[in-house]
PDB file of N, CA and C in Angstrom:
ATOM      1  N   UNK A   1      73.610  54.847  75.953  1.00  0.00           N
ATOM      2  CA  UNK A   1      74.905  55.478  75.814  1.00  0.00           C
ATOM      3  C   UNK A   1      75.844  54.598  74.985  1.00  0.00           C
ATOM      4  N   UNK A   2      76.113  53.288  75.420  1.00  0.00           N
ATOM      5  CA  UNK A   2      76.681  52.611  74.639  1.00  0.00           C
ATOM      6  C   UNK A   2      76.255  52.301  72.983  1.00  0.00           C
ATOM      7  N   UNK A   3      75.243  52.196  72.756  1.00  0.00           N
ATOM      8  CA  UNK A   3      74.900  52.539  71.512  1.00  0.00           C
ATOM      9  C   UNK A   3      75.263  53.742  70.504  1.00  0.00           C
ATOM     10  N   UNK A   4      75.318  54.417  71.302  1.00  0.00           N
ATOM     11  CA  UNK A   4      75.368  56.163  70.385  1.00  0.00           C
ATOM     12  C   UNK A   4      77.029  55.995  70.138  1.00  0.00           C
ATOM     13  N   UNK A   5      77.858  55.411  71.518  1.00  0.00           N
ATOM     14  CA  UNK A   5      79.367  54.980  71.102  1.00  0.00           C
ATOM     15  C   UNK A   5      79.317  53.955  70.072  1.00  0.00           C
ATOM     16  N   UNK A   6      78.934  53.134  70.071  1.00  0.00           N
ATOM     17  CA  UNK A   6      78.891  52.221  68.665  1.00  0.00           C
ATOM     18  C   UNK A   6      78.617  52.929  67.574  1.00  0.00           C
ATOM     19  N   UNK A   7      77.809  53.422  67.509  1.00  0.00           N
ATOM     20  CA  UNK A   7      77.164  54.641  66.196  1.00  0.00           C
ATOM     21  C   UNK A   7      78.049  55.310  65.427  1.00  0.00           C
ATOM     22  N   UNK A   8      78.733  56.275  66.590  1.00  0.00           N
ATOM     23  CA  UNK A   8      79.811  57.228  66.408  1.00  0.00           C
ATOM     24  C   UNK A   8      81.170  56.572  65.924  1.00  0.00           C
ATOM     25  N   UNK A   9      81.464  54.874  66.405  1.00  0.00           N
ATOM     26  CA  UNK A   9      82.527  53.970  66.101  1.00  0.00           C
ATOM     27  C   UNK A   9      82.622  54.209  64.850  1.00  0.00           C
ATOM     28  N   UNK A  10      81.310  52.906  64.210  1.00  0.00           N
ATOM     29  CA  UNK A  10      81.105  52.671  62.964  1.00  0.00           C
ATOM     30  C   UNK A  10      80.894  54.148  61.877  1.00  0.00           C
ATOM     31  N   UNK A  11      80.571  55.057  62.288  1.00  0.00           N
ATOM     32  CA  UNK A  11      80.285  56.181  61.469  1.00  0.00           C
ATOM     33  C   UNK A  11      81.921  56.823  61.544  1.00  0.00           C
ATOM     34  N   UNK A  12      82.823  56.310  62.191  1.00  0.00           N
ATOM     35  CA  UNK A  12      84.082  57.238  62.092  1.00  0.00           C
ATOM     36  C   UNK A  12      84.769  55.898  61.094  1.00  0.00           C
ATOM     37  N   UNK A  13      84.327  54.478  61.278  1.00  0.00           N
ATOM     38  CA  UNK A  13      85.279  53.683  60.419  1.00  0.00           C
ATOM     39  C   UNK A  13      84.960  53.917  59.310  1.00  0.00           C
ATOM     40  N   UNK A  14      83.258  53.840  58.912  1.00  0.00           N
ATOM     41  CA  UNK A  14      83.251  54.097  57.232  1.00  0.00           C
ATOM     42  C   UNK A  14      84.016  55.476  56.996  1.00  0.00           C
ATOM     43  N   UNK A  15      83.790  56.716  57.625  1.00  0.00           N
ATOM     44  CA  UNK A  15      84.258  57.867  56.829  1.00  0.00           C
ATOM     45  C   UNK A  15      86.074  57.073  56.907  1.00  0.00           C
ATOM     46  N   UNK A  16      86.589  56.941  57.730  1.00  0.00           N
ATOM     47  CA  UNK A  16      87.988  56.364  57.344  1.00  0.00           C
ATOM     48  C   UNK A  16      88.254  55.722  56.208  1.00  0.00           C
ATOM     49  N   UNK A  17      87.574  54.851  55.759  1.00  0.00           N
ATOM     50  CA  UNK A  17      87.792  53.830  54.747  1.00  0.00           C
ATOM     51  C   UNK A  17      87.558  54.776  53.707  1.00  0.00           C
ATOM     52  N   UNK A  18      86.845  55.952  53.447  1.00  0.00           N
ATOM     53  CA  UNK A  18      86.852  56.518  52.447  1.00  0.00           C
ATOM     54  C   UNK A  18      87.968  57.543  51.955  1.00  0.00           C
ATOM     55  N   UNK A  19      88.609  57.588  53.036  1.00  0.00           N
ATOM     56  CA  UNK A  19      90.111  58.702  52.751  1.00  0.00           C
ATOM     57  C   UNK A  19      90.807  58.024  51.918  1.00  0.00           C
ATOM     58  N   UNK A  20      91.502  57.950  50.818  1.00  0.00           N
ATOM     59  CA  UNK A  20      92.574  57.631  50.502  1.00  0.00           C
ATOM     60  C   UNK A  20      93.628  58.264  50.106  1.00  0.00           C
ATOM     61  N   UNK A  21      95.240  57.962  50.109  1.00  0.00           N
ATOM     62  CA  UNK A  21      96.005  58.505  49.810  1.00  0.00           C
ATOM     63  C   UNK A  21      96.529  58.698  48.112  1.00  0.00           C
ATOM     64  N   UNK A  22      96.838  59.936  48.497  1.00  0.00           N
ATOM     65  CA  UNK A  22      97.022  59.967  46.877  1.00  0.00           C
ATOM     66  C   UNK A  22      98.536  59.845  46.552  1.00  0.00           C
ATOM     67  N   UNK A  23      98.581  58.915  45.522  1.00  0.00           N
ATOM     68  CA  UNK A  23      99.744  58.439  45.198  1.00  0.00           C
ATOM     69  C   UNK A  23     101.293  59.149  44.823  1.00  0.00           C
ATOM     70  N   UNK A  24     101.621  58.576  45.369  1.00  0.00           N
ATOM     71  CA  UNK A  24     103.210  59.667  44.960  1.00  0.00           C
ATOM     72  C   UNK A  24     103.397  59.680  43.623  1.00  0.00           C
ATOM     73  N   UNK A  25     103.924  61.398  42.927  1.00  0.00           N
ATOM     74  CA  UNK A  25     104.413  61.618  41.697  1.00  0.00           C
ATOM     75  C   UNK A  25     105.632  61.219  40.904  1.00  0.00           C
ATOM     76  N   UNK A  26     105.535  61.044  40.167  1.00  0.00           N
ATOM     77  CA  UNK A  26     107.488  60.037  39.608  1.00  0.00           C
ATOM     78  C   UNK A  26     108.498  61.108  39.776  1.00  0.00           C
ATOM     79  N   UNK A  27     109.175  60.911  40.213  1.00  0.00           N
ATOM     80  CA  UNK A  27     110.654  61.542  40.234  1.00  0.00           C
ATOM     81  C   UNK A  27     111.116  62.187  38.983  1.00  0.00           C
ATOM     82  N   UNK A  28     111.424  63.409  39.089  1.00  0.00           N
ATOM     83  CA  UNK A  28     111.182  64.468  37.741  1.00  0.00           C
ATOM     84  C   UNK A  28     112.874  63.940  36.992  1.00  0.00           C
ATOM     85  N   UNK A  29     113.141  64.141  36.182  1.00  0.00           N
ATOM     86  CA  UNK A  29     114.220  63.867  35.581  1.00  0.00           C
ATOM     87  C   UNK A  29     115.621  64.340  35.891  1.00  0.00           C
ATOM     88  N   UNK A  30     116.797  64.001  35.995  1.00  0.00           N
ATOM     89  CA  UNK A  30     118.127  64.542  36.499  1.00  0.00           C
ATOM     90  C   UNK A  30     118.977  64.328  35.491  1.00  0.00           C
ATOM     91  N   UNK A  31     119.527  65.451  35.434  1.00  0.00           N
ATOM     92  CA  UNK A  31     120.616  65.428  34.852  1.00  0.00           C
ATOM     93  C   UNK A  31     122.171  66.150  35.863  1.00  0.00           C
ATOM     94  N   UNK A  32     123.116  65.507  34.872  1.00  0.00           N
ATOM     95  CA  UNK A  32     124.237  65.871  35.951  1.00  0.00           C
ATOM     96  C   UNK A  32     125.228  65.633  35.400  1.00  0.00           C
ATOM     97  N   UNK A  33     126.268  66.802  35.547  1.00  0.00           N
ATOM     98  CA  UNK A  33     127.371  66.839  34.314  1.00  0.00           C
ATOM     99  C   UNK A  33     128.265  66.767  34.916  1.00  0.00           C
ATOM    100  N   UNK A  34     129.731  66.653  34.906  1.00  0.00           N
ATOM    101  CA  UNK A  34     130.822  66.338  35.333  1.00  0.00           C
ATOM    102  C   UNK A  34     131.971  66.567  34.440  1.00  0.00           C
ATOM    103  N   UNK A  35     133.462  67.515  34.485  1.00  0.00           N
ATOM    104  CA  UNK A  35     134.291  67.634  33.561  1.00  0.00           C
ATOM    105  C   UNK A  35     135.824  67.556  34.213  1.00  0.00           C
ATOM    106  N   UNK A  36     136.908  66.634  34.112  1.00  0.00           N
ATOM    107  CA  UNK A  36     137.581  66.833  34.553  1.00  0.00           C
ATOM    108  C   UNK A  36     139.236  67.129  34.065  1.00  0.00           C
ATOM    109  N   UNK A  37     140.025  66.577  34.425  1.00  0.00           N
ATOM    110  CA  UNK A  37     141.267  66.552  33.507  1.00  0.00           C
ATOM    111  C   UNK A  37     141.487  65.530  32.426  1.00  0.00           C
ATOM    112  N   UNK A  38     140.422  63.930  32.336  1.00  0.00           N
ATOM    113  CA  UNK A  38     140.842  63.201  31.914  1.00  0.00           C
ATOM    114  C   UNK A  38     139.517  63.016  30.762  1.00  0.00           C
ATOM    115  N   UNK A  39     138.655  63.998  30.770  1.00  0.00           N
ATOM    116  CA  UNK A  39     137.458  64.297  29.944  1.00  0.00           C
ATOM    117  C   UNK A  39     136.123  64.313  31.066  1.00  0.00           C
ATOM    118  N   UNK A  40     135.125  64.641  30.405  1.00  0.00           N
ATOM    119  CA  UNK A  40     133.758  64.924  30.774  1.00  0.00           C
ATOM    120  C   UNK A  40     132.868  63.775  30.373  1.00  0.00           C
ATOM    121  N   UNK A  41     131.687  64.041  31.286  1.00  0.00           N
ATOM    122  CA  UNK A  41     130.421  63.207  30.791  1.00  0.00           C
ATOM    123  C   UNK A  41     129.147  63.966  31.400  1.00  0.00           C
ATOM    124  N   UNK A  42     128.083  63.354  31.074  1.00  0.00           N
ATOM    125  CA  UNK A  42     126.791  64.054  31.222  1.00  0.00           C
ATOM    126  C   UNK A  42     125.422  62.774  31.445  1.00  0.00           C
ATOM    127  N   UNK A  43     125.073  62.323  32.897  1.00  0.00           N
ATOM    128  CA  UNK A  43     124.181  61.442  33.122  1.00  0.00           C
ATOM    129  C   UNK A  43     123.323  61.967  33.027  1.00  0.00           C
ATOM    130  N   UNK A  44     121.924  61.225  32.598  1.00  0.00           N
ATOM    131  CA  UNK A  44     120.557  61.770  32.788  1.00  0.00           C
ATOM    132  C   UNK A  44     119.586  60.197  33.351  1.00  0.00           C
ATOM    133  N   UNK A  45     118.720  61.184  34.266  1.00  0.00           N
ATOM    134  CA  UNK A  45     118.227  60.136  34.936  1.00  0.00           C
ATOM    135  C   UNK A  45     116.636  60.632  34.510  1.00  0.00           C
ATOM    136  N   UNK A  46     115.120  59.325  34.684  1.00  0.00           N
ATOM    137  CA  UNK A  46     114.397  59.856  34.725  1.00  0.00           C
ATOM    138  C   UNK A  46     113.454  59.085  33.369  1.00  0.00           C
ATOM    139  N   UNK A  47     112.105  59.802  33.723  1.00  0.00           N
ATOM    140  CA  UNK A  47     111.317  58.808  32.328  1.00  0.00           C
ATOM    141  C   UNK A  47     112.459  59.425  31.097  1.00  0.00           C
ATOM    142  N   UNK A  48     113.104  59.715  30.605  1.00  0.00           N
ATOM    143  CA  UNK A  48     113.654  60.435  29.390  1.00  0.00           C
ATOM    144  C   UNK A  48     114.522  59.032  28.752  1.00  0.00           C
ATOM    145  N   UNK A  49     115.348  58.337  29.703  1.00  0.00           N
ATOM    146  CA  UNK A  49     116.310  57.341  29.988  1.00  0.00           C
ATOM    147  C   UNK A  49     115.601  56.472  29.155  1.00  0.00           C
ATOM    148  N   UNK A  50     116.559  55.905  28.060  1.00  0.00           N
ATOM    149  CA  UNK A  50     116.852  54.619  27.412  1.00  0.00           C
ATOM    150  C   UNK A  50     117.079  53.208  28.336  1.00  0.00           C
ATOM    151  N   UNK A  51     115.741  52.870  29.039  1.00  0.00           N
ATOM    152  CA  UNK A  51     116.296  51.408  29.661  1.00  0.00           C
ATOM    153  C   UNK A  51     115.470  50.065  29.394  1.00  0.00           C
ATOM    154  N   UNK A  52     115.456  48.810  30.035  1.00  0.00           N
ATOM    155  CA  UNK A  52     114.632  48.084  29.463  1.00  0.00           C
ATOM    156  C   UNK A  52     115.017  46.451  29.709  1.00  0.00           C
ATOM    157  N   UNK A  53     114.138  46.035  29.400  1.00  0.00           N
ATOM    158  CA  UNK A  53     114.601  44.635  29.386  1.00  0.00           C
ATOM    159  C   UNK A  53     114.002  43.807  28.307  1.00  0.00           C
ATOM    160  N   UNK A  54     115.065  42.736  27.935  1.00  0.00           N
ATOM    161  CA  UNK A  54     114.773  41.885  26.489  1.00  0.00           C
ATOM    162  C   UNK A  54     115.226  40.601  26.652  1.00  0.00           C
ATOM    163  N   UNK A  55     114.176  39.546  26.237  1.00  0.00           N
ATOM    164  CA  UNK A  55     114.949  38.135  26.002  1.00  0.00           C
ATOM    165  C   UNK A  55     115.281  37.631  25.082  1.00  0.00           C
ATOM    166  N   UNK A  56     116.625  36.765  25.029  1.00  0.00           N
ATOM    167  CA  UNK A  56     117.214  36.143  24.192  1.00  0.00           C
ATOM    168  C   UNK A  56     116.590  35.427  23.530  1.00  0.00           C
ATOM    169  N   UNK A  57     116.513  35.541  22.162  1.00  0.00           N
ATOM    170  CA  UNK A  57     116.072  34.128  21.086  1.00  0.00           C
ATOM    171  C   UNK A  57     117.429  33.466  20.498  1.00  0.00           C
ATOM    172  N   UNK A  58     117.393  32.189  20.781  1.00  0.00           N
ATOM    173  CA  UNK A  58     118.709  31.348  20.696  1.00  0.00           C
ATOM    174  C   UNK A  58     120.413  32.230  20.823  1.00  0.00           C
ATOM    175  N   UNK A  59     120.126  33.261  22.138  1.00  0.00           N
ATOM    176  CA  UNK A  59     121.387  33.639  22.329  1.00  0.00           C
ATOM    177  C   UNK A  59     121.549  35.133  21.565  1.00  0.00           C
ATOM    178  N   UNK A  60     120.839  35.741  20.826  1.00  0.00           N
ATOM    179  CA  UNK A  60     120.771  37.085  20.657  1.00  0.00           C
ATOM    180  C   UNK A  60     119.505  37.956  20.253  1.00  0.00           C
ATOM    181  N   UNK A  61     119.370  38.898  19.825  1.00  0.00           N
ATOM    182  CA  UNK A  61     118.444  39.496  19.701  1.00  0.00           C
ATOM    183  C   UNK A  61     118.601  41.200  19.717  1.00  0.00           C
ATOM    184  N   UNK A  62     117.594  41.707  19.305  1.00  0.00           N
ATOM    185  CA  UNK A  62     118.010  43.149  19.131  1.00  0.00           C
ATOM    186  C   UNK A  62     116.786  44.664  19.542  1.00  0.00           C
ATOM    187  N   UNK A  63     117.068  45.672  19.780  1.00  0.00           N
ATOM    188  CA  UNK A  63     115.468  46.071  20.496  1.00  0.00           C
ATOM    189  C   UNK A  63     116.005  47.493  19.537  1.00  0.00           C
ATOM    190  N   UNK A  64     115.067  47.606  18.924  1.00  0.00           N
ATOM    191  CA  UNK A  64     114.633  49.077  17.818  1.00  0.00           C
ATOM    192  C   UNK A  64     114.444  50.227  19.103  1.00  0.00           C
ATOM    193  N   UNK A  65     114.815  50.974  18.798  1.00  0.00           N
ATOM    194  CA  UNK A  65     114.585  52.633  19.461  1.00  0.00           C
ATOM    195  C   UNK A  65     115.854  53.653  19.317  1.00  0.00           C
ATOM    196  N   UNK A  66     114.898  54.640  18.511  1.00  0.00           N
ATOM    197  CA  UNK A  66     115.260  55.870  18.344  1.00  0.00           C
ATOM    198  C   UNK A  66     116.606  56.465  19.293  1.00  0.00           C
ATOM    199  N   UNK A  67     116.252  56.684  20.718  1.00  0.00           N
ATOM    200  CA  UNK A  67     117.239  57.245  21.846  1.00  0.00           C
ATOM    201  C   UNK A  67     118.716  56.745  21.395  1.00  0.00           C
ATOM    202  N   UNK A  68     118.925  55.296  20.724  1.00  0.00           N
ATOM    203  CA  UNK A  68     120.076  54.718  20.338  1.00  0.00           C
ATOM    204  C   UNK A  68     120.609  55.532  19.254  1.00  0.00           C
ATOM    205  N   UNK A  69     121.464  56.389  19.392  1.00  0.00           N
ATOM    206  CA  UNK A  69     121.883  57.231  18.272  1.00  0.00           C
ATOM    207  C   UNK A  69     123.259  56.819  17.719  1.00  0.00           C
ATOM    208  N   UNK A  70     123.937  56.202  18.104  1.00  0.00           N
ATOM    209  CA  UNK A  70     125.357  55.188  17.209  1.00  0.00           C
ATOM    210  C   UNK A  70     125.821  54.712  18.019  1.00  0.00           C
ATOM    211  N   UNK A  71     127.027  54.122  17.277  1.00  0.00           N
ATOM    212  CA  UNK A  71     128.243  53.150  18.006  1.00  0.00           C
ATOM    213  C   UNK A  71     128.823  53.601  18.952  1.00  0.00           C
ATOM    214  N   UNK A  72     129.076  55.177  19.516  1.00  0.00           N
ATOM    215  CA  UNK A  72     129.632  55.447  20.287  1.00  0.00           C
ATOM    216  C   UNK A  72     128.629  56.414  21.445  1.00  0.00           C
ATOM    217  N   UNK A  73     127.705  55.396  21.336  1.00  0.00           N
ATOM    218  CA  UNK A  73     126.888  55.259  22.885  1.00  0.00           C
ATOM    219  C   UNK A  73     127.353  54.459  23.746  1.00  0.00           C
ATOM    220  N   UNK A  74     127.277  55.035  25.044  1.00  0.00           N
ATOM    221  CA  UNK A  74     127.695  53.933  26.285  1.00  0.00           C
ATOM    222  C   UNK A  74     126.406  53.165  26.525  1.00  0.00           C
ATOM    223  N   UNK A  75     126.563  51.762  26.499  1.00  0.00           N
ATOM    224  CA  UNK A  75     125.348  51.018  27.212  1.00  0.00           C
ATOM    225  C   UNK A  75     125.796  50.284  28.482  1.00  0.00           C
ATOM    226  N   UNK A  76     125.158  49.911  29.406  1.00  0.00           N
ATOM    227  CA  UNK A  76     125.306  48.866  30.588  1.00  0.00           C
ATOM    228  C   UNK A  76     124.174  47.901  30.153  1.00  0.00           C
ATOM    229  N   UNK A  77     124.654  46.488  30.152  1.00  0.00           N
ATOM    230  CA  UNK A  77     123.771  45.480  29.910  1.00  0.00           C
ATOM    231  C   UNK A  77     124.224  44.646  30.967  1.00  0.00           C
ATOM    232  N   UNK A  78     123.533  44.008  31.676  1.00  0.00           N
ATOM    233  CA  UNK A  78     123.548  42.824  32.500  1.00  0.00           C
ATOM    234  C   UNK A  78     122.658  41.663  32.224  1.00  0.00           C
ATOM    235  N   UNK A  79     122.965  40.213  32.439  1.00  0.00           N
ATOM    236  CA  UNK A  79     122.272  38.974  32.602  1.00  0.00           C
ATOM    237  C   UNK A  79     121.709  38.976  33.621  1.00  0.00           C
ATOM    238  N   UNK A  80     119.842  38.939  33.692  1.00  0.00           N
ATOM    239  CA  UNK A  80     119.301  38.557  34.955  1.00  0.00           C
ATOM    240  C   UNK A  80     118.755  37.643  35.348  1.00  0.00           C
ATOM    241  N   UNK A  81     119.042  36.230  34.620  1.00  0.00           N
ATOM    242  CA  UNK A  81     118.830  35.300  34.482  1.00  0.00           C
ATOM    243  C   UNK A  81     119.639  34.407  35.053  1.00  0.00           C
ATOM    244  N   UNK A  82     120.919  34.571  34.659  1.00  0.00           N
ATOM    245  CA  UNK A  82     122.155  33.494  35.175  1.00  0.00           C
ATOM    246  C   UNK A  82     123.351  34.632  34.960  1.00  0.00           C
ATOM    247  N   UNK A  83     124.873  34.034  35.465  1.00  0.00           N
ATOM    248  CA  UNK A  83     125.935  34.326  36.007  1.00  0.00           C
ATOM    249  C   UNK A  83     126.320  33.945  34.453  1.00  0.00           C
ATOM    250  N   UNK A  84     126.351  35.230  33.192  1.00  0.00           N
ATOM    251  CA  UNK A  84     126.932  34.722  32.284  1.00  0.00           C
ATOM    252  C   UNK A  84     127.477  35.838  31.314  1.00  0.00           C
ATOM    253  N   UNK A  85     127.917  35.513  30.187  1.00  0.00           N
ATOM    254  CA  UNK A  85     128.808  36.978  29.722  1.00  0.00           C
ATOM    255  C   UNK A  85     127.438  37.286  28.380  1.00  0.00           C
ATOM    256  N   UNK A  86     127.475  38.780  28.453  1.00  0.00           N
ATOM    257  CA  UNK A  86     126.991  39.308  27.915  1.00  0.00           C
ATOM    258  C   UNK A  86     127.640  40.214  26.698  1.00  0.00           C
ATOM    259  N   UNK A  87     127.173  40.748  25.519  1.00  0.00           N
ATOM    260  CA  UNK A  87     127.681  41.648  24.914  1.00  0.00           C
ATOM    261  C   UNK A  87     126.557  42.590  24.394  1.00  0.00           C
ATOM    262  N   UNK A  88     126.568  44.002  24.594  1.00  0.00           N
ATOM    263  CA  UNK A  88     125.572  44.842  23.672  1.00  0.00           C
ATOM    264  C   UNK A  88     126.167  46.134  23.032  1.00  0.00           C
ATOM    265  N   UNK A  89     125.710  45.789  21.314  1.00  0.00           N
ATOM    266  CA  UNK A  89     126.608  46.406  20.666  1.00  0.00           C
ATOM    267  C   UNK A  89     125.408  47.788  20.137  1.00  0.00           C
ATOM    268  N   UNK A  90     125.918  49.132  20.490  1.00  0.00           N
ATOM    269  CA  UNK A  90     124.512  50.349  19.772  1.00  0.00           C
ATOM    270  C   UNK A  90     124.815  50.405  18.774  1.00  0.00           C
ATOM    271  N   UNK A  91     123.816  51.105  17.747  1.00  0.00           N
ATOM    272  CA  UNK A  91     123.835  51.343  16.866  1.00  0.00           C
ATOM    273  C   UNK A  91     122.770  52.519  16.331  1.00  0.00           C
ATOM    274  N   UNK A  92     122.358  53.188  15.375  1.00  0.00           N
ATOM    275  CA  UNK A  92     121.804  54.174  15.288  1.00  0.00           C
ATOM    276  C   UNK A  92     120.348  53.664  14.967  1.00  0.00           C
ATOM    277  N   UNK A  93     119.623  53.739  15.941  1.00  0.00           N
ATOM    278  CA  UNK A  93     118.143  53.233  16.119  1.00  0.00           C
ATOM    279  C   UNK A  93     118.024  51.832  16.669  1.00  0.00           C
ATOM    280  N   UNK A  94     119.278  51.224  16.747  1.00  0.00           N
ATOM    281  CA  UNK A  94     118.899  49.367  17.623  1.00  0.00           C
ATOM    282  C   UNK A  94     119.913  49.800  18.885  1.00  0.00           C
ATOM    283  N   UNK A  95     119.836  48.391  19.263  1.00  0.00           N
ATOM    284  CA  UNK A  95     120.717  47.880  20.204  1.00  0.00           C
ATOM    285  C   UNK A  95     120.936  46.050  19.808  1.00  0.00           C
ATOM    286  N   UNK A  96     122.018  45.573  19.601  1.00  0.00           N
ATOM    287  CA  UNK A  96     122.190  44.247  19.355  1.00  0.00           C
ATOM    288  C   UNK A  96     123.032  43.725  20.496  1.00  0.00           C
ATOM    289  N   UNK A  97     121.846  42.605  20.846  1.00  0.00           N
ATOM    290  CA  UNK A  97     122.433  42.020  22.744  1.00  0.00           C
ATOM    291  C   UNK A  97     122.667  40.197  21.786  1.00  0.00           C
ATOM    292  N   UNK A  98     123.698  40.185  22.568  1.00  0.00           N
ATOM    293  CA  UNK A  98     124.248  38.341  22.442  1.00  0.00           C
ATOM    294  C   UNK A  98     124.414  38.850  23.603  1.00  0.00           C
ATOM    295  N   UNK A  99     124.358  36.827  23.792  1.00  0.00           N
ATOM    296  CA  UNK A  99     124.289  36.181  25.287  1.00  0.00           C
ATOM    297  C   UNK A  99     124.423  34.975  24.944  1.00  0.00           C
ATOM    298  N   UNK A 100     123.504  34.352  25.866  1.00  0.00           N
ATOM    299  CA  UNK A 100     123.648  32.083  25.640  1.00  0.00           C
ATOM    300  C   UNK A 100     121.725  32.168  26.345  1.00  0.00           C
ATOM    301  N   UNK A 101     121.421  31.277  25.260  1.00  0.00           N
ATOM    302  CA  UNK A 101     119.822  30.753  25.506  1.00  0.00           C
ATOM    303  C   UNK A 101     118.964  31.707  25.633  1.00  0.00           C
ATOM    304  N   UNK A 102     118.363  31.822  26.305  1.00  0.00           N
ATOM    305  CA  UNK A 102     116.955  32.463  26.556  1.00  0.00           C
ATOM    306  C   UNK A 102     116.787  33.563  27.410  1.00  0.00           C
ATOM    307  N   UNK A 103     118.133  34.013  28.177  1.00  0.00           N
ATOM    308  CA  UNK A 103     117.833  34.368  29.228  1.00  0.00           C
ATOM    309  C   UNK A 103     117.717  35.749  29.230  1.00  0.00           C
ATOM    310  N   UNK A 104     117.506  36.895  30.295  1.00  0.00           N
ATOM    311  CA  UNK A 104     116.646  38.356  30.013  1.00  0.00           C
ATOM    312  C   UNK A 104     117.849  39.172  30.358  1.00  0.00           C
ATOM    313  N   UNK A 105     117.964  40.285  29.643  1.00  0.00           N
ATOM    314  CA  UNK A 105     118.892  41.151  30.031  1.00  0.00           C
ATOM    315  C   UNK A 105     118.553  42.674  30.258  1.00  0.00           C
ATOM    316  N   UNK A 106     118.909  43.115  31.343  1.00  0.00           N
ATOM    317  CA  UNK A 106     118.663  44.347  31.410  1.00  0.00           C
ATOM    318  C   UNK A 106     120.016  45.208  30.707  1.00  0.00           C
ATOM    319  N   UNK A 107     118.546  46.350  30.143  1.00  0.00           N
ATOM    320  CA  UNK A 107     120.115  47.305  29.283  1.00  0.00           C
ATOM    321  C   UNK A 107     119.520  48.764  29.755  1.00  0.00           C
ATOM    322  N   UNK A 108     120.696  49.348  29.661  1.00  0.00           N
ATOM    323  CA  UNK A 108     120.332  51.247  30.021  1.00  0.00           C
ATOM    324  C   UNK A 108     121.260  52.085  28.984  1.00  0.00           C
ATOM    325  N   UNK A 109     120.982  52.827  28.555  1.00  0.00           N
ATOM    326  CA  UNK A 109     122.156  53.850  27.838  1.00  0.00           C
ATOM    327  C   UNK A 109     122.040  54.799  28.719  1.00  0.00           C
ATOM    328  N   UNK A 110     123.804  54.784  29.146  1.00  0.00           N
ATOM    329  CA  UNK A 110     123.843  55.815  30.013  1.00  0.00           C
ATOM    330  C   UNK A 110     123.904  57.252  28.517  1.00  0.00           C
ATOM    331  N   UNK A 111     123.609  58.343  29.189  1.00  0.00           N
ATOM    332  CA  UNK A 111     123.299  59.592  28.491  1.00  0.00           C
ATOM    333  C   UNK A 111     124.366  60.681  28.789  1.00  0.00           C
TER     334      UNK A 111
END
């Protein structure tokens, strides 16, 4: 008897080990508009989103892509490296990031 329970153990752990879960799908894209008395805007979230990260060569540097359509794109850039001031200027196909040294910055264009 105790055997056939061992049997039945091991024959329920392998089939277990063979289930696996299937991985969650990415979060479909959002968008979301907003208009008020003092003007409008329009976020988009999602693989579509302009984001990224880049390191400094002696304090600036610049990252090519299309999504950058001119000067009067909004970007958010932060230092994730150190507690330091950043600047990122768009432009139509770049982005040009100054900083100080080496360090990595995350950038997003908001949309």
């Amino acid at each position: 008897m105790r055997v056939i329970v061992w049997m039945l153990a091991l024959a329920g752990v392998m089939t277990a080990g063979c289930f696996q879960v299937a991985p969650q799908p990415p979060l479909p894209a959002t968008t979301m508009s907003s208009w008020g008395p003092t003007g409008g805007f329009t976020l988009s979230s999602g693989p579509s989103s302009c984001a990224g990260h880049a390191t400094l060569i002696a304090g600036h540097t610049s990252v090519n892509d299309p999504c950058f359509t001119g000067i009067d794109n909004i970007v958010v850039c932060t230092d994730t490296s150190a507690a330091s001031a950043v600047q990122c200027s768009p432009g139509a196909g770049y982005l040009a990031i100054y900083g100080s040294g080496a360090d990595t910055i995350a950038y997003s264009r908001v949309k």
